[in-house]
Protein backbone atom coordinates (compact mmCIF):
# COMPACT_ATOMS: atom_id res chain seq x y z
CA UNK A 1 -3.37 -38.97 -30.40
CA UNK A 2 -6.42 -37.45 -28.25
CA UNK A 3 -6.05 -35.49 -25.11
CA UNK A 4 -8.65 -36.66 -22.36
CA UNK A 5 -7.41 -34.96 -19.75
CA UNK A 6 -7.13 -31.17 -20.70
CA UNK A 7 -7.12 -28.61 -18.13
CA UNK A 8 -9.80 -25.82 -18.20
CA UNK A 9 -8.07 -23.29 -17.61
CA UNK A 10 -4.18 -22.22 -16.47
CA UNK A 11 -2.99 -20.97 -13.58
CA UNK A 12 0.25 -18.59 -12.30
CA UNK A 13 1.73 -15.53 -12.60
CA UNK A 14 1.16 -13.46 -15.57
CA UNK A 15 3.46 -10.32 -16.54
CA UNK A 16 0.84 -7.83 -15.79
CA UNK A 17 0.18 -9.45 -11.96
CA UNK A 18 4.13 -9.77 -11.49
CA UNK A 19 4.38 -5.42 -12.41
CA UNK A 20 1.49 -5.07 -10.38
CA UNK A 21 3.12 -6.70 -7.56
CA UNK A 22 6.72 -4.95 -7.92
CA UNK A 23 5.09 -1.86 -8.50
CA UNK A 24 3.19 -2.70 -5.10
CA UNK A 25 6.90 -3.69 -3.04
CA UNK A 26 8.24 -0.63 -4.70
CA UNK A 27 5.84 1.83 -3.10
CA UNK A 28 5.71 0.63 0.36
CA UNK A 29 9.52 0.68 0.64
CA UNK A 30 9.69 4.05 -0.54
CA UNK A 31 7.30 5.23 1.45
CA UNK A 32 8.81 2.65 4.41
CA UNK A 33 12.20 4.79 3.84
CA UNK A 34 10.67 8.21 3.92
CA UNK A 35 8.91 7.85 7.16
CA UNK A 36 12.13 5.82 9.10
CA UNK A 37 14.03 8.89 9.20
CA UNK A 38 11.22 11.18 11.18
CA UNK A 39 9.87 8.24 13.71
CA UNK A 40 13.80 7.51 14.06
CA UNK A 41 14.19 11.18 15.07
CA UNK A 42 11.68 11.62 17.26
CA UNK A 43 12.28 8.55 19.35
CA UNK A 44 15.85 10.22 19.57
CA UNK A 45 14.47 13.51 21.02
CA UNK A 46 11.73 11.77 22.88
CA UNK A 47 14.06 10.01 24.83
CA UNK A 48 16.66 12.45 25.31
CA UNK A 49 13.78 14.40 26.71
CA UNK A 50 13.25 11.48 28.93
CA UNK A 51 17.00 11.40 30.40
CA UNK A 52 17.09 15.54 31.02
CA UNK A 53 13.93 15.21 33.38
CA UNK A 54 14.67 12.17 35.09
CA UNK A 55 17.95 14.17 36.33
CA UNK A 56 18.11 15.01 40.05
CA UNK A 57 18.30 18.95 40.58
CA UNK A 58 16.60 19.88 36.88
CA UNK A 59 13.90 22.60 38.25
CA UNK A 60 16.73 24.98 39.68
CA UNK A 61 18.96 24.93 36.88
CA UNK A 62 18.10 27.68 33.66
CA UNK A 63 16.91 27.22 30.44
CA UNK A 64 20.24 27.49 28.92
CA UNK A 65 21.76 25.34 31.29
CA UNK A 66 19.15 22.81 30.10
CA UNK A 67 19.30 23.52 26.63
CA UNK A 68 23.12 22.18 26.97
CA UNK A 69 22.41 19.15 28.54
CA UNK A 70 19.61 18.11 26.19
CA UNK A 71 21.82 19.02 22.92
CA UNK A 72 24.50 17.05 24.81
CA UNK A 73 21.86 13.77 24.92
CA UNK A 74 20.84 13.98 21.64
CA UNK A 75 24.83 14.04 20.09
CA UNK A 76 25.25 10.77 22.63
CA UNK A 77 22.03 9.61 20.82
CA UNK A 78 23.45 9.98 17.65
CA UNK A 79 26.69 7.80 18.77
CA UNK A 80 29.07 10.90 18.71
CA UNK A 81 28.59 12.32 15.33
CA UNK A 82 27.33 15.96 15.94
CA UNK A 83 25.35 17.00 12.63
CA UNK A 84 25.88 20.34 12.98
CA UNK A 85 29.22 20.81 11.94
């Protein structure tokens, strides 16, 4: 039996290409899970920040006073749970 139609040359996936590619996935999640955390945060304070100033009355109350109210935003932020307990 001869083979006429022979392919030159295979194609797909080897082993090496499939690690390669795992190894790829498994880098940008970690890095995608390090970095969540710290934009996460910031958007938190950045618009608590946002809700303290847009308050009527801000400019005569003291820094204290303000202090409260914009540890006060950030717990309602955080949907209750105060992390400093």
């Amino acid at each position: 039996m001869k083979h006429d139609h022979i392919p030159a040359k295979q194609r797909g996936l080897t082993l090496w290409g499939l690690l390669m590619g795992g190894a790829l996935l498994a880098f940008a999640a970690l890095t995608l899970m390090k970095l969540f955390p710290l934009y996460n945060e910031s958007f938190k304070v950045h618009a608590a920040m946002k809700a303290v100033a847009g308050m009527p009355e801000i400019g005569q109350k003291g820094v204290q006073e303000i202090q409260g109210i914009d540890h006060a935003q950030l717990r309602r932020l955080r949907c209750g749970h105060d992390y400093r307990q």
